[in-house]
Structures are given as structure tokens and as C-alpha cells.
Protein backbone atom coordinates (compact mmCIF):
# COMPACT_ATOMS: atom_id res chain seq x y z
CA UNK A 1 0.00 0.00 0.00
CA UNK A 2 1.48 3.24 -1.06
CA UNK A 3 1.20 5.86 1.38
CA UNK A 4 2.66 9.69 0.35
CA UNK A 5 1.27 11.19 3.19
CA UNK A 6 3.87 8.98 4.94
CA UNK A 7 7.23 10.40 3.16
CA UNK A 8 5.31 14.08 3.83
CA UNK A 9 5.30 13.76 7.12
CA UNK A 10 9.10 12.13 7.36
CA UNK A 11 10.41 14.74 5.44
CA UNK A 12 8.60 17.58 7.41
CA UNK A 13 10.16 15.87 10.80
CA UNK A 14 13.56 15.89 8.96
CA UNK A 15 13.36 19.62 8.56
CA UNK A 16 12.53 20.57 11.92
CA UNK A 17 15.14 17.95 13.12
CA UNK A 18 18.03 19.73 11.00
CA UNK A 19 16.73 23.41 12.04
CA UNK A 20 16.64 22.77 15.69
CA UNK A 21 20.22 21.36 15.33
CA UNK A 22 21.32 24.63 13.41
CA UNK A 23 19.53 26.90 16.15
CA UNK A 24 21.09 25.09 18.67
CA UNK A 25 24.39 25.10 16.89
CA UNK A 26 24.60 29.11 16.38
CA UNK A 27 23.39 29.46 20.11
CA UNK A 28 26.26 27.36 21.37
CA UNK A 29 28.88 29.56 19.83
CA UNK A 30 29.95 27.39 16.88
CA UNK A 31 31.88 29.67 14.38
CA UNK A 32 33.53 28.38 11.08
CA UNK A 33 37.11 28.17 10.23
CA UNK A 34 39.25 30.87 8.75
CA UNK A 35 39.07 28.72 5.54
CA UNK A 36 35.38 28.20 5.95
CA UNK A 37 34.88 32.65 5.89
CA UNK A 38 36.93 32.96 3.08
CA UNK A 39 34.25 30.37 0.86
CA UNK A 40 31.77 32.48 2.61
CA UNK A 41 31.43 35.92 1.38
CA UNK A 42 27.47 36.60 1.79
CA UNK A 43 27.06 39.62 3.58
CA UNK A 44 24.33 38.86 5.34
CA UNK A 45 25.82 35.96 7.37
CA UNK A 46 27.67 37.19 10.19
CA UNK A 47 29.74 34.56 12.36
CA UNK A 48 30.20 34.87 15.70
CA UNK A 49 33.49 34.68 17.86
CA UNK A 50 34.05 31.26 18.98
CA UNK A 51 33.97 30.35 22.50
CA UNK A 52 36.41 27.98 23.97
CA UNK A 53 35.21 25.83 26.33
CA UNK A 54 37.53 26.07 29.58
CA UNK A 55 38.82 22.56 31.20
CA UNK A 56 36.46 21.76 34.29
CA UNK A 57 37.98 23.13 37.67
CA UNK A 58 37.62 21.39 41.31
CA UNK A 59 36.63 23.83 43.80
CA UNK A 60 38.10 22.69 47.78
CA UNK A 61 34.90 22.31 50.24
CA UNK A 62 31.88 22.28 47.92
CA UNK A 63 30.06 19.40 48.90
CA UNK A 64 27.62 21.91 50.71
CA UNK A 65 26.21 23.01 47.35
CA UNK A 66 24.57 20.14 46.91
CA UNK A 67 22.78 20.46 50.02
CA UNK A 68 21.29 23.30 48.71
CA UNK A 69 17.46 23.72 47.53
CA UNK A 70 18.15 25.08 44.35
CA UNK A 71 20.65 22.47 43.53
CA UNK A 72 18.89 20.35 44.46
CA UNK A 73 15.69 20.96 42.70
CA UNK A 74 18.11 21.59 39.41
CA UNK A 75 19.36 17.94 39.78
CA UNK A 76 16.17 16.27 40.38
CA UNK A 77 14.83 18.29 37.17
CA UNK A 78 17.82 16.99 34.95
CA UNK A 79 16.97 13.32 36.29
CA UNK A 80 13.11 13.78 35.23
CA UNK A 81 14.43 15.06 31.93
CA UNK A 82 16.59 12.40 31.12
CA UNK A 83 14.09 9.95 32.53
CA UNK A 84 11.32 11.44 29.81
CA UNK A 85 14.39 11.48 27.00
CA UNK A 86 14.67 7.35 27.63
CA UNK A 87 10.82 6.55 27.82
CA UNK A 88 10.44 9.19 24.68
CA UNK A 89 13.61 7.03 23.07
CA UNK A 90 11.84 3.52 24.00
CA UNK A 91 8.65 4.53 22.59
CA UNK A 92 10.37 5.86 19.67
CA UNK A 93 11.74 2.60 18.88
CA UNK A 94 8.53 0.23 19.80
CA UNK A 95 6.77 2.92 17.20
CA UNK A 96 9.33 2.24 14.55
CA UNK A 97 9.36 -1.20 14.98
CA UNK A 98 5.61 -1.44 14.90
CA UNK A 99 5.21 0.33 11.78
CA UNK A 100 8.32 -1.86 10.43
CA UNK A 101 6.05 -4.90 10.80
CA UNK A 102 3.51 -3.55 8.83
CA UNK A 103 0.22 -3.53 10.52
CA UNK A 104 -3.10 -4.80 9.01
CA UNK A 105 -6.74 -5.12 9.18
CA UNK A 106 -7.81 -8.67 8.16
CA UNK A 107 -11.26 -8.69 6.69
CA UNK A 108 -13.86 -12.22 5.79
CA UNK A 109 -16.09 -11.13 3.10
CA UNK A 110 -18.02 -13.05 0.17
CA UNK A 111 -17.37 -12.72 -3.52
CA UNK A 112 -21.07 -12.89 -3.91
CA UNK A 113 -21.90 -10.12 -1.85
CA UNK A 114 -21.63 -7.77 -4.88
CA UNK A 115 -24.51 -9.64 -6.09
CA UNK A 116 -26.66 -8.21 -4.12
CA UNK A 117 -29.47 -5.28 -4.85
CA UNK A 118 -31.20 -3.77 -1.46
CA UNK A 119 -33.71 -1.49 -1.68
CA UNK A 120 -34.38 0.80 1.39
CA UNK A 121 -37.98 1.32 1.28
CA UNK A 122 -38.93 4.73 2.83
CA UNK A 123 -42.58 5.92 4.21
CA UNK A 124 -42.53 9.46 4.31
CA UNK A 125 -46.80 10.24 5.14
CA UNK A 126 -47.30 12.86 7.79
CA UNK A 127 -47.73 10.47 10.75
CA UNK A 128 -43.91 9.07 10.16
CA UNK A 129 -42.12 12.58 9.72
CA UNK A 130 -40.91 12.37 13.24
CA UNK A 131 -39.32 8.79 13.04
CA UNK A 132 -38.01 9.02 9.84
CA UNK A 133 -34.71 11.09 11.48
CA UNK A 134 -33.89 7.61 13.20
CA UNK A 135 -35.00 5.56 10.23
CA UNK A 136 -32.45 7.18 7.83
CA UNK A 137 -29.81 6.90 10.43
CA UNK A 138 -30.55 3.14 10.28
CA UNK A 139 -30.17 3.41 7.13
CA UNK A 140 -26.59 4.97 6.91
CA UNK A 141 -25.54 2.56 9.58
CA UNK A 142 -26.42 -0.38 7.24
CA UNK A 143 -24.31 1.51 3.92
CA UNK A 144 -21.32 1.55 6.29
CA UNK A 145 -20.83 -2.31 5.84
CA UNK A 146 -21.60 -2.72 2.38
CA UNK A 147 -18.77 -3.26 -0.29
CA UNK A 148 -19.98 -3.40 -4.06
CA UNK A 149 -23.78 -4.53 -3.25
CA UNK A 150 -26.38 -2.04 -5.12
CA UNK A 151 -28.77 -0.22 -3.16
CA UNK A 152 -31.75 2.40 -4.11
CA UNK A 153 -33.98 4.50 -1.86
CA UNK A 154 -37.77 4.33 -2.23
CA UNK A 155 -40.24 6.69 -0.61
CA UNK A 156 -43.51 6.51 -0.61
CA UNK A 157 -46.93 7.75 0.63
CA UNK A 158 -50.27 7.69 -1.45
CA UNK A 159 -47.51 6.99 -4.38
CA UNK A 160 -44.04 5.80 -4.82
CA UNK A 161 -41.02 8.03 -5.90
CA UNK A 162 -37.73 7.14 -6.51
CA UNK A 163 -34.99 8.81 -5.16
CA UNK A 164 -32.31 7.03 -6.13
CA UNK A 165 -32.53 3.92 -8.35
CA UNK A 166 -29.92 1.16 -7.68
CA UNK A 167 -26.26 2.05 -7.43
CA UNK A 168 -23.03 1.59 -5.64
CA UNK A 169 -22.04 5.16 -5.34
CA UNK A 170 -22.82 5.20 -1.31
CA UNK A 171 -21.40 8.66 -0.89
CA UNK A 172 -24.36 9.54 -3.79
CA UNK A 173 -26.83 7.47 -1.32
CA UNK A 174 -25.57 9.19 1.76
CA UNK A 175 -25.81 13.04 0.25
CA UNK A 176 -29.60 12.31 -0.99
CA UNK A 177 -30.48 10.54 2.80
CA UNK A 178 -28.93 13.75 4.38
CA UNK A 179 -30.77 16.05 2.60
CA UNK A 180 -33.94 14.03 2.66
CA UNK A 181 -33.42 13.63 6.22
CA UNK A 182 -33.00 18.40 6.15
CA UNK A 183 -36.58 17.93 4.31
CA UNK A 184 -38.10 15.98 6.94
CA UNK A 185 -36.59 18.30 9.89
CA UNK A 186 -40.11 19.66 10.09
CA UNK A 187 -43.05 20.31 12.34
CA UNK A 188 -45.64 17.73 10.47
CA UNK A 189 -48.36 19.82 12.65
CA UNK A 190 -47.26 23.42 12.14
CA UNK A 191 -44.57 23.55 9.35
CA UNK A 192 -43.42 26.95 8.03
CA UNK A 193 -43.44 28.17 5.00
CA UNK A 194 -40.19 27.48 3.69
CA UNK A 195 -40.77 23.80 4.89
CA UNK A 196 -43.94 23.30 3.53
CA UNK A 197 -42.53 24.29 0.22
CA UNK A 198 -39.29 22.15 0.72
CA UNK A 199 -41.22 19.11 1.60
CA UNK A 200 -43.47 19.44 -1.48
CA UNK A 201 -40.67 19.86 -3.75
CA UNK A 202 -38.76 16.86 -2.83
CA UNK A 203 -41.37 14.44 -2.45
CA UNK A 204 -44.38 15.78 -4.51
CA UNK A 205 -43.80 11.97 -6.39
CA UNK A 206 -45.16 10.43 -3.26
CA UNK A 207 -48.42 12.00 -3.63
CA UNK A 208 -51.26 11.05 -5.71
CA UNK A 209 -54.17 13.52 -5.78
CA UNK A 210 -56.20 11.88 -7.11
CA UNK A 211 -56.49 9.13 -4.23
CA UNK A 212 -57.84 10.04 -1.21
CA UNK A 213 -55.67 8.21 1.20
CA UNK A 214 -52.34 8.77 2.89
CA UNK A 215 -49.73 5.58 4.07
CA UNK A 216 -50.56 3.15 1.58
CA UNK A 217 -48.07 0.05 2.84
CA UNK A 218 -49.27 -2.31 0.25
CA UNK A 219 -48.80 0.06 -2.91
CA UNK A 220 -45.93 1.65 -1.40
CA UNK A 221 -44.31 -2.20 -0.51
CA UNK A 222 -45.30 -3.42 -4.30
CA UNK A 223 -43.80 -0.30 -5.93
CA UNK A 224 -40.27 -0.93 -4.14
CA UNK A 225 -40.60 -4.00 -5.64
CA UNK A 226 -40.85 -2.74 -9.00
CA UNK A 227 -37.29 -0.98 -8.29
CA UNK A 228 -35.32 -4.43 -8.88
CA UNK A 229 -33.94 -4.14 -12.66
CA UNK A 230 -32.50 -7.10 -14.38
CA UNK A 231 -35.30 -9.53 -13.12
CA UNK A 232 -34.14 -12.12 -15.28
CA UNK A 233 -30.73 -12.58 -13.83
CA UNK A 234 -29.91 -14.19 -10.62
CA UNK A 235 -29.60 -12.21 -7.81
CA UNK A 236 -29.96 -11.98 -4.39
CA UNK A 237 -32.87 -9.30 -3.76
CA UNK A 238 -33.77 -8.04 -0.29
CA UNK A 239 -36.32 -4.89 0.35
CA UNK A 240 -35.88 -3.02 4.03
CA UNK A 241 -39.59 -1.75 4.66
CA UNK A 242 -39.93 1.02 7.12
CA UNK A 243 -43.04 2.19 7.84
CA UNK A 244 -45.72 2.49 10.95
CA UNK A 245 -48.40 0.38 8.74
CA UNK A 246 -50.97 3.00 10.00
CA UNK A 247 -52.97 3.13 6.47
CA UNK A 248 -55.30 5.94 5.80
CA UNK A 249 -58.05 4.55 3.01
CA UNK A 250 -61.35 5.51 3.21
CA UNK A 251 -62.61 4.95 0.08
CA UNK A 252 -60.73 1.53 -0.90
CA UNK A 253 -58.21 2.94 -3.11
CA UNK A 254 -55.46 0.83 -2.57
CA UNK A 255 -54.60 -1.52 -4.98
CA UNK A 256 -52.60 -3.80 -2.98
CA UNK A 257 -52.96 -4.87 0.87
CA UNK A 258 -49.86 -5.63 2.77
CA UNK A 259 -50.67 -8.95 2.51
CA UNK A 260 -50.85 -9.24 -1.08
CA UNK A 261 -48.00 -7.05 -1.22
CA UNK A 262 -45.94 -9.22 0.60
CA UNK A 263 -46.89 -12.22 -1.12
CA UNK A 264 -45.71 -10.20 -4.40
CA UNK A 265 -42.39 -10.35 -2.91
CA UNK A 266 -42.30 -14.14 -2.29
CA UNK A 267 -43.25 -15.08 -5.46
CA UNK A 268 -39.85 -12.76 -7.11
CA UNK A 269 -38.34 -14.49 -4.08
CA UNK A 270 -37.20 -10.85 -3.17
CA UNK A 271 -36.11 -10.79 1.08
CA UNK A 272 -38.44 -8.31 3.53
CA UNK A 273 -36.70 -6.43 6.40
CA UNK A 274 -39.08 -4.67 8.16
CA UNK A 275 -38.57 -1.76 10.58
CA UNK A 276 -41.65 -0.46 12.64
CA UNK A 277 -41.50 2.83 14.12
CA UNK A 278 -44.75 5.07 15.38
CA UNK A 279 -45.55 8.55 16.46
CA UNK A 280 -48.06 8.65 19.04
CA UNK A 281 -49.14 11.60 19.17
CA UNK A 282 -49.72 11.80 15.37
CA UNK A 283 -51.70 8.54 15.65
CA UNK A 284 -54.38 9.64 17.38
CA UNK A 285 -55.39 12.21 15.42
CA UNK A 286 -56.39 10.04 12.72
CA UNK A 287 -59.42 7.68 12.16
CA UNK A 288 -58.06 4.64 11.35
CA UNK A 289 -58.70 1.07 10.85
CA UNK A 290 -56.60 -0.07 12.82
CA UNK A 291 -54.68 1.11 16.20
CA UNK A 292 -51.43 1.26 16.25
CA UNK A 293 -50.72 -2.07 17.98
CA UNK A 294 -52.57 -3.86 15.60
CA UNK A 295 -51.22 -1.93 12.82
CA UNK A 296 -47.76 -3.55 14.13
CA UNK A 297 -48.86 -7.09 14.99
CA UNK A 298 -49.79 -7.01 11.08
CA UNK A 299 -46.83 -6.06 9.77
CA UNK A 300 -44.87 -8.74 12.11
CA UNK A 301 -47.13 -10.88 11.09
CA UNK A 302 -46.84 -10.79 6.90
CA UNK A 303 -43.02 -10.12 7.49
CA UNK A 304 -42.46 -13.28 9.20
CA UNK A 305 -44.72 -15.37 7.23
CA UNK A 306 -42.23 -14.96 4.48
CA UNK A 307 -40.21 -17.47 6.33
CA UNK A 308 -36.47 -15.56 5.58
CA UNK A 309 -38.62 -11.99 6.31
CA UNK A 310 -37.46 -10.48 10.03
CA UNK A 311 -39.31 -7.29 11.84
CA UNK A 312 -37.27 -4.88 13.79
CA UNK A 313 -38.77 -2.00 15.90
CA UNK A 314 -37.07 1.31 15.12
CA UNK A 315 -36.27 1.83 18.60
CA UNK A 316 -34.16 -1.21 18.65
CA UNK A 317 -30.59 -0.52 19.15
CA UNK A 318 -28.10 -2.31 16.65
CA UNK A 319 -30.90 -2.87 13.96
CA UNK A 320 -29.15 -1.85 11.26
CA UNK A 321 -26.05 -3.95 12.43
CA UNK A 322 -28.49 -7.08 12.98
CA UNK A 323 -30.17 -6.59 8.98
CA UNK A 324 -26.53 -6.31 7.90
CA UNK A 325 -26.06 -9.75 9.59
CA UNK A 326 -28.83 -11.37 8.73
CA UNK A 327 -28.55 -10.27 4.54
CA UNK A 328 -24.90 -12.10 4.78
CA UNK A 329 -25.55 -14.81 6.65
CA UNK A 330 -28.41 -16.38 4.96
CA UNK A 331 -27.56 -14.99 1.21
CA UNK A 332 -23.90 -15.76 1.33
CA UNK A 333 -25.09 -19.49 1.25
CA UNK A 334 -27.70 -18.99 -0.76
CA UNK A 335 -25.37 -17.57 -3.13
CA UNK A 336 -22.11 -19.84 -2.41
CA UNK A 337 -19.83 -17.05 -2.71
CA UNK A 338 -16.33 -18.27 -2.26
CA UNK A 339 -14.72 -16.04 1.32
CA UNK A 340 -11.84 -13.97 0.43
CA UNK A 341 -9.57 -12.66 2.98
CA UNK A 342 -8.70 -9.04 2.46
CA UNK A 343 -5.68 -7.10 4.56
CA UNK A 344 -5.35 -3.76 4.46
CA UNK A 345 -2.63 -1.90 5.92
CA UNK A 346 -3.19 0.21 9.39
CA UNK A 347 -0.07 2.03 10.17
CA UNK A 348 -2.19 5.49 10.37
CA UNK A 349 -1.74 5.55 14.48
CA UNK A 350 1.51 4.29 14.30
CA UNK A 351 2.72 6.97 12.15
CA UNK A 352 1.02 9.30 14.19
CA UNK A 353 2.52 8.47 17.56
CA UNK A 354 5.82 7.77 16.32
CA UNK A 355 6.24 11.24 14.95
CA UNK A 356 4.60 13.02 17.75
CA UNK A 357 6.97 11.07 19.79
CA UNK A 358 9.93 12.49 17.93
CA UNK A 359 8.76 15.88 17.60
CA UNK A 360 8.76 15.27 21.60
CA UNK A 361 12.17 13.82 21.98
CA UNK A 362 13.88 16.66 19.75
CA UNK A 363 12.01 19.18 21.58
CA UNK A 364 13.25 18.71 24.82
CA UNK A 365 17.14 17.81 23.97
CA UNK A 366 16.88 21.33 21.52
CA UNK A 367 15.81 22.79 24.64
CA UNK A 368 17.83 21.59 27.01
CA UNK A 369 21.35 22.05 25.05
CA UNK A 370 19.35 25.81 24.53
């Protein structure tokens, strides 16, 4: 693994190692030969009179100096010095060794994993504005383990819209679920202007006018399944449904029920994850069919009838980590994707503390021959 950054950062330590010698150098006295000012004619360099260093003297009757708090003090602060110099010098060398042996991540992962298309499956109605904040950050957790599978984001209300179709760009994925997740920031009761106008912009695919309804799981379900492309090839396909399965259809409208919906997905032999999350106080300002606990006992229900289906509750911690889990331990051997065993080099902190560690040591000796 080729790392520039690396060589940067030796080089820039190299520098400040040769500069602190020269500093220290010029402070000490040091003065060239008579030969060495005669190469030298640059005015502006202007050398010093060297200082010869006298022979050390004994002085009669000065143990008594030592007894002294200053001395004293001055001594045990040369010890500590030297002390930190060795542990800097130790660590120094366990860094550089360390880095020597070239650290690395080693990584399990499935060949057939890239054969995968997800589809996150989005319901963005009124009465799931204030859940969809932790829905999306479900949602990011689950990108941050995937490695060449293709994912799209569905929402949905009285009507489907596609905001992104499948793809493996995740950093494409992640800008559209940030600012979907800016759009939804809102009051759904008393949203301003601005908001309102936001919100209708972005996702004025998800509504129908012409249906009088609002939540629509079984339409909204069926259309994410219309997002798989290449239905003739094989491929593992797995839809993550999030939704509160509170429907709002007075008139019958819906073309699909969950139900049906879900059986839809069994025949294409396309996976359900589903993710229940509610807002209470939203619920109860609606008529509807159903109350909210029954509204989640259904969609339990027709997600685990699939048989490979599994139903998470929003609130759950790790539930992106557990779908993650789940999608590679049953379609990895559904699959029979060969494991490959990937390394990737780690020296990053290494680096780090070994040249903070130097910067250290030459500090204090530049300071201590200052």
C-alpha cells in the first residue's frame, strides 16, 4: 500500500530535526574556520566569535552546594528530563518497529456479496415525519458495511417516488439521505413556510391527488418492488420496509394490501426487512382502521410469514447492524460465494505516535542544550 502522506510527514520531521540542530548550533557559539569565511562571502551571514570551552575546575569544600534547595531541585529536574528522554527514546523505537512490521486489518467477506441489490424502502406520510430522522440513520448505519452490493432509496406515501434507483455510489446514497433527512426536519403539525414548500418539492412523487388516502403500505411495498432491474438474472434481492403500517383509506383505493404485497415479494423471491416505528401523538389524530398495535402485529405478522422476512422495531438498538447480519448470513449461502480474505494496511496511528513522539524527543534535547 502506497502511502505519500507517509514520506510528507518524514520529510517535514527531517526539517525541523536539522533546524533545531542549526539553532542550537549558532546558540552554542559554533563559528567556522578561517578557511570556511573565506568560501563564505554573503554579507548577510555574520559569524560569531568562537567560544572555547575552559577545562572543568575542582573547587576545595563544595560538597555543601549540593545540600542546597536550588541544587537540588536543578538535579532532580535533569533526572526527570533524562528519565522522559529514555521513555520518549523507547517509545520511539517500539513505534518504529511497529510500523516496520507492517500492521493490518484482516477482513472475511463473500465474492457474492456484490450480487446483491437492497432497496431501502422509505414511508414518508405525515404520521412518520418524526421517526423518519432515526429511520435514515438506520439506514446509513447499514451503507457503512456494504462493499460493491447495489442499493436504491424508495419513498412513498399515497404513491411511490424514486430517489435514487440502484447504485453503488454510497457517498451519492448518503448526500440524498442527508438532505432528505433536512426535508423531513419539520413540524408535520405546524410547518413553516419554507418547509412546507421544501417538503413538497422533494417528495411531490409520493403524492397522488387523485387518491384520497395517505400511508398506503401495500402500494408503497409493491412499488419498491418494481425498483429491482434485471429480473431475469440471478440475484440476491432483499427490500428493508420502514413504515408504521398506519394506512389511511377511506374509500378503498389501494390496490394492494400488505398482505398481497408481501406475497408479491415471495413469489420474485425478493427478502423483507421490516422496521416499525410510530408517532403517538400523530396517531391519534387520525381515524383509522386499525390502532397502532394492531397496525404492528400485522406487519410482524406478513413479514415473518415470508419465512427468511425479520421485523425490527425502530427503537431497537443495533438494527441496522443485525439486517446487515442477517442479509450475509443467509444470502452468502444462498449464493455460495467463495470467502476472500482481504488485509489492508493500518499504520495510520503508528505513524502518528511515532512522529509526535519524535517531535517530543527533539524538543526537549533542543531545549535543554538551549
Amino acid at each position: 500500500m502506497v502511502m505519500l502522506w507517509l514520506f510528507w510527514i518524514l520529510l517535514a520531521i527531517a526539517v525541523v530535526a536539522i533546524t533545531a540542530v542549526l539553532i542550537v548550533d549558532r546558540r552554542s557559539g559554533g563559528a567556522p574556520t578561517g578557511a570556511d569565511r573565506k568560501r563564505s562571502r554573503l554579507p548577510w551571514i555574520h559569524w560569531t566569535t568562537p567560544q572555547v570551552a575552559e577545562p572543568p575546575r575542582r573547587l576545595a569544600n563544595s560538597a555543601s552546594l549540593f545540600q542546597l534547595p536550588a541544587v537540588r531541585a536543578r538535579i532532580r529536574a535533569q533526572r526527570w528530563l533524562h528519565a522522559g528522554l529514555a521513555v520518549l527514546l523507547v517509545v520511539c523505537l517500539l513505534s518504529a518497529s511497529a510500523v516496520a512490521g507492517r500492521p493490518v486489518r484482516v477482513t472475511e467477506r463473500s465474492d457474492a456479496l456484490a450480487n446483491r441489490d437492497i432497496v431501502l424502502c422509505l414511508d414518508v406520510s405525515t404520521s412518520m415525519i418524526n421517526i423518519d430522522a432515526s429511520v435514515l440513520k438506520t439506514f446509513s448505519e447499514i451503507l457503512e458495511d456494504f462493499d460493491g452490493e447495489r442499493v436504491g432509496l424508495v419513498a412513498w406515501n399515497s404513491a411511490a417516488q424514486t430517489i435514487v434507483p440502484l447504485t453503488d455510489d454510497y457517498e451519492l446514497l448518503r448526500e440524498q439521505m442527508d438532505d432528505l433527512s433536512d426535508v423531513l426536519d419539520i413540524d408535520p403539525d405546524n410547518p413553516t413556510y419554507r418547509q412546507a414548500l421544501r417538503y413538497g418539492e422533494a417528495l411531490s412523487g409520493t403524492q397522488n391527488k387523485s387518491i384520497n388516502g395517505s400511508s398506503l403500505a401495500g402500494d408503497g411495498l409493491a412499488s419498491c418492488a418494481q425498483a429491482f432491474d434485471n429480473q431475469g438474472l440471478e440475484r440476491s434481492r432483499s427490500i428493508i420496509f420502514a413504515t408504521d403500517n398506519q394506512v389511511i383509506d377511506p374509500d378503498k383505493e389501494q390496490i394492494y394490501t400488505l398482505p398481497d404485497a408481501a406475497n408479491l415479494l415471495a413469489e420474485r423471491k425478493i427478502r423483507l426487512f421490516s422496521i416499525y416505528g410510530a408517532d403517538d401523538e400523530q396517531s391519534s389524530k387520525y381515524q383509522l382502521d386499525q390502532t397502532p398495535e394492531e397496525s404492528r402485529e400485522e406487519l410482524k405478522t406478513v413479514t415473518e410469514e415470508q419465512g427468511r422476512g425479520r421485523f425490527y422495531d425502530v427503537e431497537d438498538s443495533g438494527t441496522g447492524g443485525q439486517i446487515v447480519k442477517e442479509l450475509e448470513k443467509t444470502e452468502v449461502n444462498a449464493l455460495g460465494g467463495r470467502k476472500q480474505t482481504r488485509r489492508t494496511d493500518t499504520p495510520q496511528a503508528l505513524v502518528i505516535a511515532l512522529s509526535v513522539v519524535i517531535m517530543a524527543y527533539l524538543g526537549l534535547t533542543t531545549w535543554r542544550r538551549a
